[in-house]
C-alpha atoms as a PDB file:
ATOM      1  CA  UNK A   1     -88.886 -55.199  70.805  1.00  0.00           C
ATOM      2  CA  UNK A   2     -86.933 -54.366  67.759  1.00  0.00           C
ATOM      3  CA  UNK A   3     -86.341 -56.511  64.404  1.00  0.00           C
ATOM      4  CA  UNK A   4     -83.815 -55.627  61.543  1.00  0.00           C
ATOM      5  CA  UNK A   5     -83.514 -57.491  58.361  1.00  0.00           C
ATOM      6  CA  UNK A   6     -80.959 -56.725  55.675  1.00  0.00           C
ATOM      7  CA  UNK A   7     -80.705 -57.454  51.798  1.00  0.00           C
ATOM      8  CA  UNK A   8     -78.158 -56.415  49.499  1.00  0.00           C
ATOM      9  CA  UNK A   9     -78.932 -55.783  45.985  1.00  0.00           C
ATOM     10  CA  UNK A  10     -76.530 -55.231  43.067  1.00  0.00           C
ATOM     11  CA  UNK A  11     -78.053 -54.026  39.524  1.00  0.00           C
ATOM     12  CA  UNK A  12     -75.418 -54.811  37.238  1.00  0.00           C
ATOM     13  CA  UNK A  13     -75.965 -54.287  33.462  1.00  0.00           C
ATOM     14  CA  UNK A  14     -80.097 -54.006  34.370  1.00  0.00           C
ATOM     15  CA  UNK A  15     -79.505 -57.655  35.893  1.00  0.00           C
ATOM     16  CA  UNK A  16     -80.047 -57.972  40.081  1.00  0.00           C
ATOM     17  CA  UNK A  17     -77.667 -60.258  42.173  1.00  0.00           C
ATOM     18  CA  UNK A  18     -78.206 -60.748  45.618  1.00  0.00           C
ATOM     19  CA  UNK A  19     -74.658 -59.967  47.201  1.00  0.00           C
ATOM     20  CA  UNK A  20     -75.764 -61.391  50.625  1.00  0.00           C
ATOM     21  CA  UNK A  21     -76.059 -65.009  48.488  1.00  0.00           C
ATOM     22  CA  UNK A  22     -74.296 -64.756  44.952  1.00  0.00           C
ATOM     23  CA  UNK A  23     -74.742 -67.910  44.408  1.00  0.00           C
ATOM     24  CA  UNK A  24     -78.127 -67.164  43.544  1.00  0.00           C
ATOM     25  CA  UNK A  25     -78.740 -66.769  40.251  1.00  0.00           C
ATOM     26  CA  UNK A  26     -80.076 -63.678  38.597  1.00  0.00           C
ATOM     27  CA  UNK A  27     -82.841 -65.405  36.486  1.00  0.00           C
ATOM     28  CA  UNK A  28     -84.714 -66.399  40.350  1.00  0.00           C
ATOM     29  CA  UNK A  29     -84.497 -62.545  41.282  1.00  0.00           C
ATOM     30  CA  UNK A  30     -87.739 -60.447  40.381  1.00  0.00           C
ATOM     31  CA  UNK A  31     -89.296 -57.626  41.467  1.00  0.00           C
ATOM     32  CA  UNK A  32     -93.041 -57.357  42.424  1.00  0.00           C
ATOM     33  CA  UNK A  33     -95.787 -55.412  43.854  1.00  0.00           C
ATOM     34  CA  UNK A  34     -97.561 -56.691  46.916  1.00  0.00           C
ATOM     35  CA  UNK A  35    -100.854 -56.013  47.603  1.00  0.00           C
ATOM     36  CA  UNK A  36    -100.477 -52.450  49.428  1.00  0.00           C
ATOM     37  CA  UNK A  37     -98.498 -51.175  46.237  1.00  0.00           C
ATOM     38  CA  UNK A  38     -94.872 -51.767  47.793  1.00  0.00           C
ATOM     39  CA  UNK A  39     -92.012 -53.180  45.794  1.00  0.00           C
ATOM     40  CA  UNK A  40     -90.926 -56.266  46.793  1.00  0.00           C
ATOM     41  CA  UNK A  41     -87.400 -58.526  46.046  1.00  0.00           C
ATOM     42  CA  UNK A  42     -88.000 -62.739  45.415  1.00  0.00           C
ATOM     43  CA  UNK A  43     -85.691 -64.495  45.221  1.00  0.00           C
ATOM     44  CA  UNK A  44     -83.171 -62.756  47.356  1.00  0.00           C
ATOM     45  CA  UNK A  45     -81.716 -63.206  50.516  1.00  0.00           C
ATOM     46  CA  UNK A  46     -82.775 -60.748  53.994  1.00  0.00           C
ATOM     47  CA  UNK A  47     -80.757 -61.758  56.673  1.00  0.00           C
ATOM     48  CA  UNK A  48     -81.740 -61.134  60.387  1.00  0.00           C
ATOM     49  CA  UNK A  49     -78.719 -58.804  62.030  1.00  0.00           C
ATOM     50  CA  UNK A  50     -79.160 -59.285  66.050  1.00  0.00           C
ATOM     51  CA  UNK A  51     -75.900 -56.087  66.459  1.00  0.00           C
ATOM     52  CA  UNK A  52     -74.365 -53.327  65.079  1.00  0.00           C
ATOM     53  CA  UNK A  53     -71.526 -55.762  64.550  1.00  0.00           C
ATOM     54  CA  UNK A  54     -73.693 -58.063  62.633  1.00  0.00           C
ATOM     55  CA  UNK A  55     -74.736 -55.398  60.349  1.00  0.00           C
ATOM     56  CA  UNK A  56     -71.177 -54.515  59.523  1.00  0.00           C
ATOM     57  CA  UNK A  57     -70.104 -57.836  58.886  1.00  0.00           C
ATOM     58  CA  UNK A  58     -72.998 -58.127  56.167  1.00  0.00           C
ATOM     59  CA  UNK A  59     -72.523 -55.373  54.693  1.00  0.00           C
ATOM     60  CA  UNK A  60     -68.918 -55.763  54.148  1.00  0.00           C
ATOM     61  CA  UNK A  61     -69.478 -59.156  53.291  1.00  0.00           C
ATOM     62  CA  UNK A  62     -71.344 -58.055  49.952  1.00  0.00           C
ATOM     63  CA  UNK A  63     -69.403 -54.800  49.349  1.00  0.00           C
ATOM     64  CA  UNK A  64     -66.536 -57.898  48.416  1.00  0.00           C
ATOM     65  CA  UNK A  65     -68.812 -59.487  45.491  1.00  0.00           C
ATOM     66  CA  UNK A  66     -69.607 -55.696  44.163  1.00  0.00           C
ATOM     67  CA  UNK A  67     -67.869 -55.325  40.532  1.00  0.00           C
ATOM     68  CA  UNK A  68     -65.395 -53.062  40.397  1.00  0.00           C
ATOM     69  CA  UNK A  69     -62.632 -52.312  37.671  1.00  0.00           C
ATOM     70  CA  UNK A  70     -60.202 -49.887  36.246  1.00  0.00           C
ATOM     71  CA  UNK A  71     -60.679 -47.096  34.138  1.00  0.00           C
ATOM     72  CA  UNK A  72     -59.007 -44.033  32.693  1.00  0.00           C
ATOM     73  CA  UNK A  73     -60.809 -42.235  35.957  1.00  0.00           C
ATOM     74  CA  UNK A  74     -60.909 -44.431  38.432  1.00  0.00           C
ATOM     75  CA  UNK A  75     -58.530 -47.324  39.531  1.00  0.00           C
ATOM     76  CA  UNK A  76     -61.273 -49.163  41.449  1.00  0.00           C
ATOM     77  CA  UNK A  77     -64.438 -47.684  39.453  1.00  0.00           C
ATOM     78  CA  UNK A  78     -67.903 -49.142  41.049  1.00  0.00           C
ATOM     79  CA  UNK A  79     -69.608 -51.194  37.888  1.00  0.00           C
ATOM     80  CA  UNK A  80     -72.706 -51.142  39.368  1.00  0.00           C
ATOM     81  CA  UNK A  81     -75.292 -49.434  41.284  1.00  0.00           C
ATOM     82  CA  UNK A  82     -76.261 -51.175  44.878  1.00  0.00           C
ATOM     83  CA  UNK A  83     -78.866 -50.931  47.088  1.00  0.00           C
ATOM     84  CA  UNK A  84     -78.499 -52.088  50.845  1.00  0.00           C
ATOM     85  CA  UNK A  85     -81.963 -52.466  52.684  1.00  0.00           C
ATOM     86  CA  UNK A  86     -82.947 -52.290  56.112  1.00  0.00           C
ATOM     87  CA  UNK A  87     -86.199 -53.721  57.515  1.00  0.00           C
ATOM     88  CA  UNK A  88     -86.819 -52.867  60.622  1.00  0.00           C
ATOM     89  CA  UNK A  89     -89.900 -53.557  62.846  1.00  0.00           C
ATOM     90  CA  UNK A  90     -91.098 -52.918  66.034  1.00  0.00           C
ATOM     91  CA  UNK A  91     -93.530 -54.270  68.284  1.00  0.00           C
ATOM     92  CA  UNK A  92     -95.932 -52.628  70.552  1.00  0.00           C
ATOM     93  CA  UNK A  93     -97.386 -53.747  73.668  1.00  0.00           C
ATOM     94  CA  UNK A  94     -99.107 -57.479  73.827  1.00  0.00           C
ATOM     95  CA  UNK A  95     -96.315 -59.784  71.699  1.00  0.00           C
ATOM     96  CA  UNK A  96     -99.531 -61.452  70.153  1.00  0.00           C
ATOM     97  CA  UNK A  97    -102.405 -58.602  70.284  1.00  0.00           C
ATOM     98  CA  UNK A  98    -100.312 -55.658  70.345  1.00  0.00           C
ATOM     99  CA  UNK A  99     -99.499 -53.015  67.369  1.00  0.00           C
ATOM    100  CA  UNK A 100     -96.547 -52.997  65.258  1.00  0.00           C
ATOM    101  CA  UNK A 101     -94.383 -49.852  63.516  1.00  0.00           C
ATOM    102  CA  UNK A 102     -92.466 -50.734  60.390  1.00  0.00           C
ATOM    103  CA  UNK A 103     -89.543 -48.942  57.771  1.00  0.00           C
ATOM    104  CA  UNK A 104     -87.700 -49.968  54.923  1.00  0.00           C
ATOM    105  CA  UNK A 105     -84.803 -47.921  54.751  1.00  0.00           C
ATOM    106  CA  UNK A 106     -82.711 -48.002  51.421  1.00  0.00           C
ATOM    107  CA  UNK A 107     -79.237 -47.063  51.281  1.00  0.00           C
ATOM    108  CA  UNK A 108     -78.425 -46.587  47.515  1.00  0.00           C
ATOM    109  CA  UNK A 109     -74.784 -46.538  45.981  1.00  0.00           C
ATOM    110  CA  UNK A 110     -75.430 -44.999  42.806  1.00  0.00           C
ATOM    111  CA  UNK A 111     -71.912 -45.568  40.325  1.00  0.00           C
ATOM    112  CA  UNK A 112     -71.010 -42.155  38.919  1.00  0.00           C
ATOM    113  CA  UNK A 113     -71.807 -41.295  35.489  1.00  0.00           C
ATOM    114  CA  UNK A 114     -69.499 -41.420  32.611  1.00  0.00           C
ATOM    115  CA  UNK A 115     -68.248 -40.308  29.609  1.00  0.00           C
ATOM    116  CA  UNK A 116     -66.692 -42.909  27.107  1.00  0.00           C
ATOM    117  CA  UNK A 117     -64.252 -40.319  25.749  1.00  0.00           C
ATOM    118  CA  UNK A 118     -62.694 -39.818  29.303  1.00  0.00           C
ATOM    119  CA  UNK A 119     -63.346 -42.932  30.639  1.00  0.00           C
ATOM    120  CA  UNK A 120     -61.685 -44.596  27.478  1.00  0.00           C
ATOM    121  CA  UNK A 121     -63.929 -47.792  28.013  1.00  0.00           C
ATOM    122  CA  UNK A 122     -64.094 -50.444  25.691  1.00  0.00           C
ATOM    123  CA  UNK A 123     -65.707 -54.184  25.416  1.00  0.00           C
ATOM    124  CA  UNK A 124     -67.243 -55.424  29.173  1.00  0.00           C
ATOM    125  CA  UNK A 125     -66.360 -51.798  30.415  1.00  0.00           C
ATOM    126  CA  UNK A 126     -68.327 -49.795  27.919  1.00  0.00           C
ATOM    127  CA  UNK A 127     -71.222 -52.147  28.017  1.00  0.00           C
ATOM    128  CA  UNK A 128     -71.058 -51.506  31.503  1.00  0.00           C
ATOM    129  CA  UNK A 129     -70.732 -47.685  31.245  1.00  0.00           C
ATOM    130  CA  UNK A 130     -73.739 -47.766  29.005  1.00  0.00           C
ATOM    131  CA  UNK A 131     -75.854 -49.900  31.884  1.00  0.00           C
ATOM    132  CA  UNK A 132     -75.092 -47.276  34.080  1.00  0.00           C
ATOM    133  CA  UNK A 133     -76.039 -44.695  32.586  1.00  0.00           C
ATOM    134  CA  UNK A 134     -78.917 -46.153  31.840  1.00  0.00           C
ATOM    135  CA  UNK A 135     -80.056 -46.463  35.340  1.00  0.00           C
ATOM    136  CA  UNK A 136     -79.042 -42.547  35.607  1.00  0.00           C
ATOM    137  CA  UNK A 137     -80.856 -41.443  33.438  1.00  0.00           C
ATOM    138  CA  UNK A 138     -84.108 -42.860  34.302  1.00  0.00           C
ATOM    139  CA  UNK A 139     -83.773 -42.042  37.785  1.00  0.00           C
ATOM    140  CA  UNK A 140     -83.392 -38.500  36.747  1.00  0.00           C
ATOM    141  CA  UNK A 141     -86.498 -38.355  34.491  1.00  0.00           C
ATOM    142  CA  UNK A 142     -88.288 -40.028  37.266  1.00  0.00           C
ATOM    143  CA  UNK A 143     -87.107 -36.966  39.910  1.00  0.00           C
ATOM    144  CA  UNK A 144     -87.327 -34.728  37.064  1.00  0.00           C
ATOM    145  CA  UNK A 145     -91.566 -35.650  37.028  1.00  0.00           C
ATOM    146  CA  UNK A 146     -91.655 -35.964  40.648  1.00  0.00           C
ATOM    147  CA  UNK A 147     -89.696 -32.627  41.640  1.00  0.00           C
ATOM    148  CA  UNK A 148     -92.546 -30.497  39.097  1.00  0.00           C
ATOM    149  CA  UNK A 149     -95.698 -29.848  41.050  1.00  0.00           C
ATOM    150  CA  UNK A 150     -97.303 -29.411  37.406  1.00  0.00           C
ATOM    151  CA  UNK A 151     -96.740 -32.685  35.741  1.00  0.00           C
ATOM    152  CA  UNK A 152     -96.523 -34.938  38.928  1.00  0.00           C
ATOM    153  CA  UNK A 153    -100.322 -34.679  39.448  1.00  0.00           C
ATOM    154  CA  UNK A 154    -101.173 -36.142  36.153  1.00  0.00           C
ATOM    155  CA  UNK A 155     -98.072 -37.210  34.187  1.00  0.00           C
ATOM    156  CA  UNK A 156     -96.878 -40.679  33.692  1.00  0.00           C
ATOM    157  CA  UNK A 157     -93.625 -41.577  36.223  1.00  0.00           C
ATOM    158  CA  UNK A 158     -91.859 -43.766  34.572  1.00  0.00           C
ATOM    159  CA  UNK A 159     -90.708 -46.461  37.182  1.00  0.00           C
ATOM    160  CA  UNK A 160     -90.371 -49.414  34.984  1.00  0.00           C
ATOM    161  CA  UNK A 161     -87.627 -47.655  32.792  1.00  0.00           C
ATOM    162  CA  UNK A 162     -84.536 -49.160  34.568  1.00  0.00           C
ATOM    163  CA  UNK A 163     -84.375 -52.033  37.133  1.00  0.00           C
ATOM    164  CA  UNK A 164     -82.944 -49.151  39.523  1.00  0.00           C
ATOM    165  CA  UNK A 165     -86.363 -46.737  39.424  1.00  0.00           C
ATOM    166  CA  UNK A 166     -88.404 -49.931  39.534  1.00  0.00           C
ATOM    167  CA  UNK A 167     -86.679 -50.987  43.098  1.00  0.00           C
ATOM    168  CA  UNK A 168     -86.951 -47.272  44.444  1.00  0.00           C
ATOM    169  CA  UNK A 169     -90.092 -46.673  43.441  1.00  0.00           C
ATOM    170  CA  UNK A 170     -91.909 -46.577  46.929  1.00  0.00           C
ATOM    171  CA  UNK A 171     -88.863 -45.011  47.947  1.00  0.00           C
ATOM    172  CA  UNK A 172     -89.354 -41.907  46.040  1.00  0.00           C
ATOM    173  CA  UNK A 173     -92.755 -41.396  45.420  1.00  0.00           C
ATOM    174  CA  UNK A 174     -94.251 -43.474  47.798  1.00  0.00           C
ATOM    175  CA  UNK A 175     -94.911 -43.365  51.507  1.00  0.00           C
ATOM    176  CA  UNK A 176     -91.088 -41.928  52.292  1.00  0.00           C
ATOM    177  CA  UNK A 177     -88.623 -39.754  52.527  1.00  0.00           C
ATOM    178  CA  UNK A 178     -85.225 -38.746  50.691  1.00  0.00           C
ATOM    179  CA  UNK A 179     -81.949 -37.866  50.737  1.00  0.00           C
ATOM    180  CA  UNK A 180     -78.807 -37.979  48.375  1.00  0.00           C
ATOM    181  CA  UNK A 181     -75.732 -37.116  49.053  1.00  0.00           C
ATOM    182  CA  UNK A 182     -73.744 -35.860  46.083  1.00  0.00           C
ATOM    183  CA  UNK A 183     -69.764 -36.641  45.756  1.00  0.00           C
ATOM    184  CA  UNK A 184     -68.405 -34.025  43.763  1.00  0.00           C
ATOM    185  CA  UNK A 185     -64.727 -33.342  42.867  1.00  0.00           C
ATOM    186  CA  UNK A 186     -62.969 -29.516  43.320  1.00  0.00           C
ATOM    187  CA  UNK A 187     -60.617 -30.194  40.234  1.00  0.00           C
ATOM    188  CA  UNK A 188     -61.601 -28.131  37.083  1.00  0.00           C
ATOM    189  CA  UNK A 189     -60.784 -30.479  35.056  1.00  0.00           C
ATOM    190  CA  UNK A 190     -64.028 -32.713  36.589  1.00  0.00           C
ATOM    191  CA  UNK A 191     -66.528 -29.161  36.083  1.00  0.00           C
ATOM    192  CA  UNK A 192     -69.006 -30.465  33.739  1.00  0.00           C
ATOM    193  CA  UNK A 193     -69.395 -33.887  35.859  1.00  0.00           C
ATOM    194  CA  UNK A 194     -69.255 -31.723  39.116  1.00  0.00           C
ATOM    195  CA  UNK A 195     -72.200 -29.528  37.528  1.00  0.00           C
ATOM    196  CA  UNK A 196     -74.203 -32.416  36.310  1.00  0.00           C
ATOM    197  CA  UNK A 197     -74.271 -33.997  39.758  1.00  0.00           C
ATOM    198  CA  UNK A 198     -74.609 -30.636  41.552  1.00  0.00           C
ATOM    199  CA  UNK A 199     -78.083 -29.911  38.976  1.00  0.00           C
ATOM    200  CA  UNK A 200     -78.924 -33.650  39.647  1.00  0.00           C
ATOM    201  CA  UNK A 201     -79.210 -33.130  43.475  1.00  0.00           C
ATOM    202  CA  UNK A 202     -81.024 -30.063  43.214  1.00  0.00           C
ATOM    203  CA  UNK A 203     -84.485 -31.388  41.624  1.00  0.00           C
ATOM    204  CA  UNK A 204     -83.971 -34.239  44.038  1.00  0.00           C
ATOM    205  CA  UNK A 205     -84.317 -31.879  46.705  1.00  0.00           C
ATOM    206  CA  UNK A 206     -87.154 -31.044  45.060  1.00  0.00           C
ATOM    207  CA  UNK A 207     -89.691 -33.979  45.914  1.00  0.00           C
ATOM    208  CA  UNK A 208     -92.080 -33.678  48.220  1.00  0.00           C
ATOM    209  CA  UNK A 209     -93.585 -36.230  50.025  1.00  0.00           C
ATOM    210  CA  UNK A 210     -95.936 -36.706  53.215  1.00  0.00           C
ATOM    211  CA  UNK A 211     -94.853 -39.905  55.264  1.00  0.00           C
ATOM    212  CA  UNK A 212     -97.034 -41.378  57.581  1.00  0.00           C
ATOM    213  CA  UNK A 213     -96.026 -43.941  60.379  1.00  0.00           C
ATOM    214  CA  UNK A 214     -96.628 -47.847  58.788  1.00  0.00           C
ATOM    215  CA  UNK A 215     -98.505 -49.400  61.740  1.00  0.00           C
ATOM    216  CA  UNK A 216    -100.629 -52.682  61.683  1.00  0.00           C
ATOM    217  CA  UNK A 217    -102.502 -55.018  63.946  1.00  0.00           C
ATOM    218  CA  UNK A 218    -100.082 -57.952  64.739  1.00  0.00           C
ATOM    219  CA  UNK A 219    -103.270 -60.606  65.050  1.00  0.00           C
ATOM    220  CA  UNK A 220    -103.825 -59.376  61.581  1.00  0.00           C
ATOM    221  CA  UNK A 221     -99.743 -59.565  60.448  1.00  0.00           C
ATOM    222  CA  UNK A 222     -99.754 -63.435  62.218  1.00  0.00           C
ATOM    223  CA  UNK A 223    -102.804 -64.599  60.088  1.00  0.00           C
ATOM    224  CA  UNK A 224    -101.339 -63.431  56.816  1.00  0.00           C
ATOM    225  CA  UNK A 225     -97.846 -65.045  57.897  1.00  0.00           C
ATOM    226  CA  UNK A 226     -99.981 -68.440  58.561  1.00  0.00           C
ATOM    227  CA  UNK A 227    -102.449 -67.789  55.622  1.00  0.00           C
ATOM    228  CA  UNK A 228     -98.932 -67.690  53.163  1.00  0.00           C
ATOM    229  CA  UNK A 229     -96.875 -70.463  55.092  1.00  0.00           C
ATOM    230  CA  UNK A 230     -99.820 -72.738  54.670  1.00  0.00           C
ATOM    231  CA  UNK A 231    -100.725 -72.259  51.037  1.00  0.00           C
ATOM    232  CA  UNK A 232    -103.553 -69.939  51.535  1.00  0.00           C
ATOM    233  CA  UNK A 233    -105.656 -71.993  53.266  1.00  0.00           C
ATOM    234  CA  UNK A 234    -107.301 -70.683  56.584  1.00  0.00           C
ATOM    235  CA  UNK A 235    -105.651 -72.400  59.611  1.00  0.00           C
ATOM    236  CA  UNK A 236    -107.055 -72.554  62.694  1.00  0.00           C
ATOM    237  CA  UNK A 237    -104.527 -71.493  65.917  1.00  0.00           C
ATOM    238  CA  UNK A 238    -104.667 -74.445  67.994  1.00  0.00           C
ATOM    239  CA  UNK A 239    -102.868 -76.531  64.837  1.00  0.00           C
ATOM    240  CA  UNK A 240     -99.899 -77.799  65.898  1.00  0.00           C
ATOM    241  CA  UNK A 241     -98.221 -77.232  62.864  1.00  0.00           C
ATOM    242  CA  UNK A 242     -99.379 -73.574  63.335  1.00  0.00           C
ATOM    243  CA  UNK A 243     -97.865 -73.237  66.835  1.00  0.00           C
ATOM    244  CA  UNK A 244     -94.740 -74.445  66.106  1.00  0.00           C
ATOM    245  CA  UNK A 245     -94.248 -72.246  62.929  1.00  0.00           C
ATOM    246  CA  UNK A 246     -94.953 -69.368  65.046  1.00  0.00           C
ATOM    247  CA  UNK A 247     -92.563 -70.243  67.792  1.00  0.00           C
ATOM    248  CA  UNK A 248     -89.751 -70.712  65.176  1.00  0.00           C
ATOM    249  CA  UNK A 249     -91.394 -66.859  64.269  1.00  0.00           C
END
């Protein structure tokens, strides 16, 4: 038995919106460390997708609040970086005393960086540019770190940098693996950003990391649901309040 979850996560000008509920505002958003080390999202939405279909339709629903305008590059220039996140478990054997296997999979839509002089940005849009590249370039200190064998063991990664490393941080250093893909352009006049990108991918390729399968006991996953739906108190399973929070589970 399979489970996927979704969030979608925009970091716009170091600020997180949920684009699965942007009505939420950015101030109940915050990023945290749970007990194991992993980063974790309150305050934002995770939707349960039961179909391929249903994943589409989220996904496309939130690529329509991403911000987007023109510039002297781009006619519909991404303003923002996003991350789209799939949880995804799976359940082994007994539904109550069985195992269970579980990934986080992060699909990240980093906006390209950019140059005010060719960009021509002003006001919101160089703000903007400058949040960016922000983001940029403390993901590619944090790769730079990770990617050298020599300083990784015992240098300082910064994470906390930029709202973007922060959220990818057990993504990249963690229990995981990566890709990127790099969108480069063929025109001349585009070299120095096609070189950038092309040196940027490189020391990503770089990382090395040893993943090993996330599996847990789900007696043990059930109490710690209970233990946090009921305030931390210890509940014992024959309370009817208990039951029926599972079944709703």
């Amino acid at each position: 038995q399979f489970e996927v979850f979704v969030s979608y996560i925009e970091i716009y000008n170091e600020t997180l919106k949920d684009l699965l509920h942007p009505a939420t505002s950015p101030k109940q958003i915050s990023i945290r460390e749970d007990d194991s080390g992993g980063i974790v999202v309150c305050g934002a939405q995770t939707q349960r997708a039961h179909t391929i279909a249903e994943l589409w339709s989220l996904v496309q629903h939130g690529t329509t609040y991403r911000a987007t305008a023109a510039t002297m590059m781009n006619t519909a220039s991404s303003r923002s970086h996003s991350i789209l996140t799939l949880h995804l478990q799976q359940q082994e054997g007994d539904p109550y005393n069985g195992e269970y296997r579980r990934a986080k999979f992060h699909l990240v839509d980093l906006a390209g960086s950019e140059r005010n002089k060719r960009t021509g940005n002003i006001g919101i849009r160089f703000k903007e540019s400058v949040g960016i590249n922000t983001g940029l370039l403390a993901l590619g200190n944090v790769i730079s770190i990770l990617s050298d064998e020599k300083r990784r063991p015992s240098g300082h990664v910064p994470y906390r940098d930029s709202k973007l490393t922060r959220l990818l941080q057990d993504s990249l250093g963690g229990n995981s693996r990566t890709v990127m893909l790099a969108c480069i352009s063929p025109a001349d006049a585009n070299f120095e950003e096609t070189l950038s990108t092309l040196k940027y991918a490189s020391r990503a390729r770089c990382i090395k990391n040893r993943p090993v399968v996330n599996r847990g006991s789900l007696v043990a996953l059930r109490e710690l649901q209970l233990e946090m739906y009921f305030g931390g108190s210890s509940v014992p399973p024959d309370v009817p309040a208990a039951k029926e929070w599972e079944e709703q589970v």
